[in-house]
C-alpha atoms as a PDB file:
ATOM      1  CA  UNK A   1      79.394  46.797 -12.840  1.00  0.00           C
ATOM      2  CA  UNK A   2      81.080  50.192 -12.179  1.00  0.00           C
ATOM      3  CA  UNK A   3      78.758  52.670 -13.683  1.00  0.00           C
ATOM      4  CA  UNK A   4      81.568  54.495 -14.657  1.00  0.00           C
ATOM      5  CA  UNK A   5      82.974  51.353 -16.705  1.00  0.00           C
ATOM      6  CA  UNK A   6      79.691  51.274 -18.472  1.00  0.00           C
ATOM      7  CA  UNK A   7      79.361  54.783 -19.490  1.00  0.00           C
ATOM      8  CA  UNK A   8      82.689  54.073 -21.309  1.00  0.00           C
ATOM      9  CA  UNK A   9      81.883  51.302 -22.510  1.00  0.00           C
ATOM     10  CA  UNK A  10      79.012  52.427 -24.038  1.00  0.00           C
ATOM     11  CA  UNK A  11      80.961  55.881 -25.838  1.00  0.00           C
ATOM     12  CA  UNK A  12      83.616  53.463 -26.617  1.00  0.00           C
ATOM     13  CA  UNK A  13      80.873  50.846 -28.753  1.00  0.00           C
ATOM     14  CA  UNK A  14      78.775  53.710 -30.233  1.00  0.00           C
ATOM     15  CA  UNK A  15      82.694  54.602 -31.917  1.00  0.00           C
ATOM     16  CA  UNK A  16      83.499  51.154 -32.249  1.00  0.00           C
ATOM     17  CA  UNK A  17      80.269  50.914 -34.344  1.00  0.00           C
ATOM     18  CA  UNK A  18      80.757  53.904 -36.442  1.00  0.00           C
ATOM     19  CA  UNK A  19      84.361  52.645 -37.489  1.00  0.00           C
ATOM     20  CA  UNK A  20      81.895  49.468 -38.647  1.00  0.00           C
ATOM     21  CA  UNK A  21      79.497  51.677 -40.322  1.00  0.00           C
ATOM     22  CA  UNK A  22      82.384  52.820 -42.343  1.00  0.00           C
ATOM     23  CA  UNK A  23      84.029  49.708 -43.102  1.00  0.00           C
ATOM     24  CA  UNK A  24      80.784  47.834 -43.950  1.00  0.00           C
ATOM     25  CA  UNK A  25      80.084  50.847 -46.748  1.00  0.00           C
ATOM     26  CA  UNK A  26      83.058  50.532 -48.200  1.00  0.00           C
ATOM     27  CA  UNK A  27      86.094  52.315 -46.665  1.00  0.00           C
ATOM     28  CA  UNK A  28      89.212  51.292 -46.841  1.00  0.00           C
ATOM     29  CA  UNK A  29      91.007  50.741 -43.715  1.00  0.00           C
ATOM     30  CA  UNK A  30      94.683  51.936 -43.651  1.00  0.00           C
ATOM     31  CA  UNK A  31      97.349  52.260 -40.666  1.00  0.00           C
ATOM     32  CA  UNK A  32      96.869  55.735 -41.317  1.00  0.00           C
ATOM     33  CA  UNK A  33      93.101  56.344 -41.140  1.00  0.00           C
ATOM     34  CA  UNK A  34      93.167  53.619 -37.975  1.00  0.00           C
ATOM     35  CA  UNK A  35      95.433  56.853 -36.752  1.00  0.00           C
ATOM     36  CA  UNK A  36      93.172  59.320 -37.076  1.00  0.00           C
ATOM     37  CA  UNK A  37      90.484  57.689 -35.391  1.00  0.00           C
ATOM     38  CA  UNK A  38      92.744  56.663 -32.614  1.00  0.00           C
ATOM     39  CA  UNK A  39      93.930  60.103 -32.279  1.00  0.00           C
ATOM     40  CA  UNK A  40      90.164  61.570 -32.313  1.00  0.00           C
ATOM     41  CA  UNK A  41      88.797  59.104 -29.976  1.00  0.00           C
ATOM     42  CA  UNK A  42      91.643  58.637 -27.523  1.00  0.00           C
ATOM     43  CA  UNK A  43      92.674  55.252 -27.752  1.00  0.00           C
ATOM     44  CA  UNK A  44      95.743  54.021 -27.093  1.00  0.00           C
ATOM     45  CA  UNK A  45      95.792  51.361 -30.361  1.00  0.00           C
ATOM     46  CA  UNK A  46      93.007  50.062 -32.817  1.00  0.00           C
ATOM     47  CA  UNK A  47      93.270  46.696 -34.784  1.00  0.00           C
ATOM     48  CA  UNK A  48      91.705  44.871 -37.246  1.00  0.00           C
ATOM     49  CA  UNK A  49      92.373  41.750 -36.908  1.00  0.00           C
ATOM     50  CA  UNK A  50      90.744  38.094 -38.582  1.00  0.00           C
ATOM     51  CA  UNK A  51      88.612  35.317 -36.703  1.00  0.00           C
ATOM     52  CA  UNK A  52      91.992  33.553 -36.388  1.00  0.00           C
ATOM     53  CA  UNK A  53      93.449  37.008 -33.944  1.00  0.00           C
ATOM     54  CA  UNK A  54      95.884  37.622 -36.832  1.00  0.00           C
ATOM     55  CA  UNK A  55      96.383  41.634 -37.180  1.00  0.00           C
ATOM     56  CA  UNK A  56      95.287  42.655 -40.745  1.00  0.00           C
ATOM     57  CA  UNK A  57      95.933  46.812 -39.733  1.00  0.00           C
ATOM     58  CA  UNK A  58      96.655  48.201 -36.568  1.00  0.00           C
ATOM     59  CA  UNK A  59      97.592  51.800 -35.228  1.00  0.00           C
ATOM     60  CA  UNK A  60      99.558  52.901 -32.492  1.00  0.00           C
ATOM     61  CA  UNK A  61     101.475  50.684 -29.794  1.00  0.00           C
ATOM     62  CA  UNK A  62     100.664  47.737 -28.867  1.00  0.00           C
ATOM     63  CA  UNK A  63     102.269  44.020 -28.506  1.00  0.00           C
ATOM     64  CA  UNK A  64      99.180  42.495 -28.087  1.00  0.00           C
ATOM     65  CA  UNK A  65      99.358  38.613 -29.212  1.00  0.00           C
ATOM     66  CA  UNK A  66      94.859  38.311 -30.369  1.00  0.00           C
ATOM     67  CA  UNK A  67      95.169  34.724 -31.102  1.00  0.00           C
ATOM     68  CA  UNK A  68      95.837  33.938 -27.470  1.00  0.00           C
ATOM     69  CA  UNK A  69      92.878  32.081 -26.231  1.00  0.00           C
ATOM     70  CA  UNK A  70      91.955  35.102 -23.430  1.00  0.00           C
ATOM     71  CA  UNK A  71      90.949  37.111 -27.029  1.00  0.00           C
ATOM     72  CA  UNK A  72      88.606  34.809 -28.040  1.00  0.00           C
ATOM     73  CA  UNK A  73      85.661  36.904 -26.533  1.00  0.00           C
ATOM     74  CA  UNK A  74      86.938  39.387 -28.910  1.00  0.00           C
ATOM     75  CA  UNK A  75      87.319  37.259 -31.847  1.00  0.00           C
ATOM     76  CA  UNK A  76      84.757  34.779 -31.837  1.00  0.00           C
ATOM     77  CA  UNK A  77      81.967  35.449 -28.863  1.00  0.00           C
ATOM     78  CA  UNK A  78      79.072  38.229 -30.385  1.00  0.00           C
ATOM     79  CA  UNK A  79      75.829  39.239 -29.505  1.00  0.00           C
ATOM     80  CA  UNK A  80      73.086  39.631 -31.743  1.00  0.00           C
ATOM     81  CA  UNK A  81      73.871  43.365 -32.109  1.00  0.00           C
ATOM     82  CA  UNK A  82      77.626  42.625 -33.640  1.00  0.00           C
ATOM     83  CA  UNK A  83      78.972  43.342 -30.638  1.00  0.00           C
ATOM     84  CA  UNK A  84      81.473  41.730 -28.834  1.00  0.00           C
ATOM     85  CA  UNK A  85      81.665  41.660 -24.521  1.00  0.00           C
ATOM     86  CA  UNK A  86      83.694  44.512 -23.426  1.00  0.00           C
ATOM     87  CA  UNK A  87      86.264  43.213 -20.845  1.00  0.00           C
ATOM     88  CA  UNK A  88      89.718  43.947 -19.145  1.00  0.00           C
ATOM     89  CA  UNK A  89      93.272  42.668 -18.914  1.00  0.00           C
ATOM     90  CA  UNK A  90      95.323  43.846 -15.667  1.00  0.00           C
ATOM     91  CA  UNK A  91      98.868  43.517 -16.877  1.00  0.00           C
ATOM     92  CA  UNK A  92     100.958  44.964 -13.661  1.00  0.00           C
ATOM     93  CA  UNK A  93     100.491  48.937 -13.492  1.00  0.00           C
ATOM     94  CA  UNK A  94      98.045  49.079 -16.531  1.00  0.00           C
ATOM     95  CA  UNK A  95      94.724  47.993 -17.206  1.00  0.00           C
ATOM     96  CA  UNK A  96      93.879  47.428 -20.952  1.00  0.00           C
ATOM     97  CA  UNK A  97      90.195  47.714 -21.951  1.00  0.00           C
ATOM     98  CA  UNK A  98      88.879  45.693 -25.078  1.00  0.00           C
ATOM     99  CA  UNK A  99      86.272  46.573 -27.270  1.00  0.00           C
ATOM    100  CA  UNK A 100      85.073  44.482 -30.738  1.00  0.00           C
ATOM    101  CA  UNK A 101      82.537  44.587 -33.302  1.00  0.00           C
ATOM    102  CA  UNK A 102      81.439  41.803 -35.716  1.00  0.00           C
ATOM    103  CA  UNK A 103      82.417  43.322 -39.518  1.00  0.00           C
END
């Protein structure tokens, strides 16, 4: 793997996993704080979506369909640490990066 790739993919879990943390101890997760954490961390959109790839609350643009089958490593495929595998979708001129964490 790029090393490159890996050092973001490692920043880009460690504030996956804090958005977790927060959920797990009780935060409430509105379009609105999804914004500010997309805004801090530089993402182009953050989701929450269900097992089933339905979006429960999502911020900033994105037409992404999650309950196509190429999502299930994002839905349904997690390691022992809650993680999910970070991986890519080329669509023409951009290159879309997923990330996912077990809540």
């Amino acid at each position: 793997m790029n090393s490159v790739i890996a050092i973001y993919d490692r920043q880009f879990q460690s504030r996956v996993s804090a958005m977790s943390f927060l959920v797990k101890n009780g935060w409430e997760i509105t379009e609105e704080h999804l914004s500010e954490i997309r805004e801090i961390n530089g993402a182009l959109s953050l989701a929450l979506i269900d097992p089933q790839g339905n979006v429960l609350v999502s911020s900033g643009e994105s037409d992404t369909d999650y309950t196509r089958p190429r999502f299930n490593m994002l839905r349904l495929d997690f390691y022992e640490s809650g993680f999910s595998e970070p991986f890519s979708i080329d669509e023409g001129d951009t290159v879309a990066r997923f990330y996912g964490m077990q809540l």
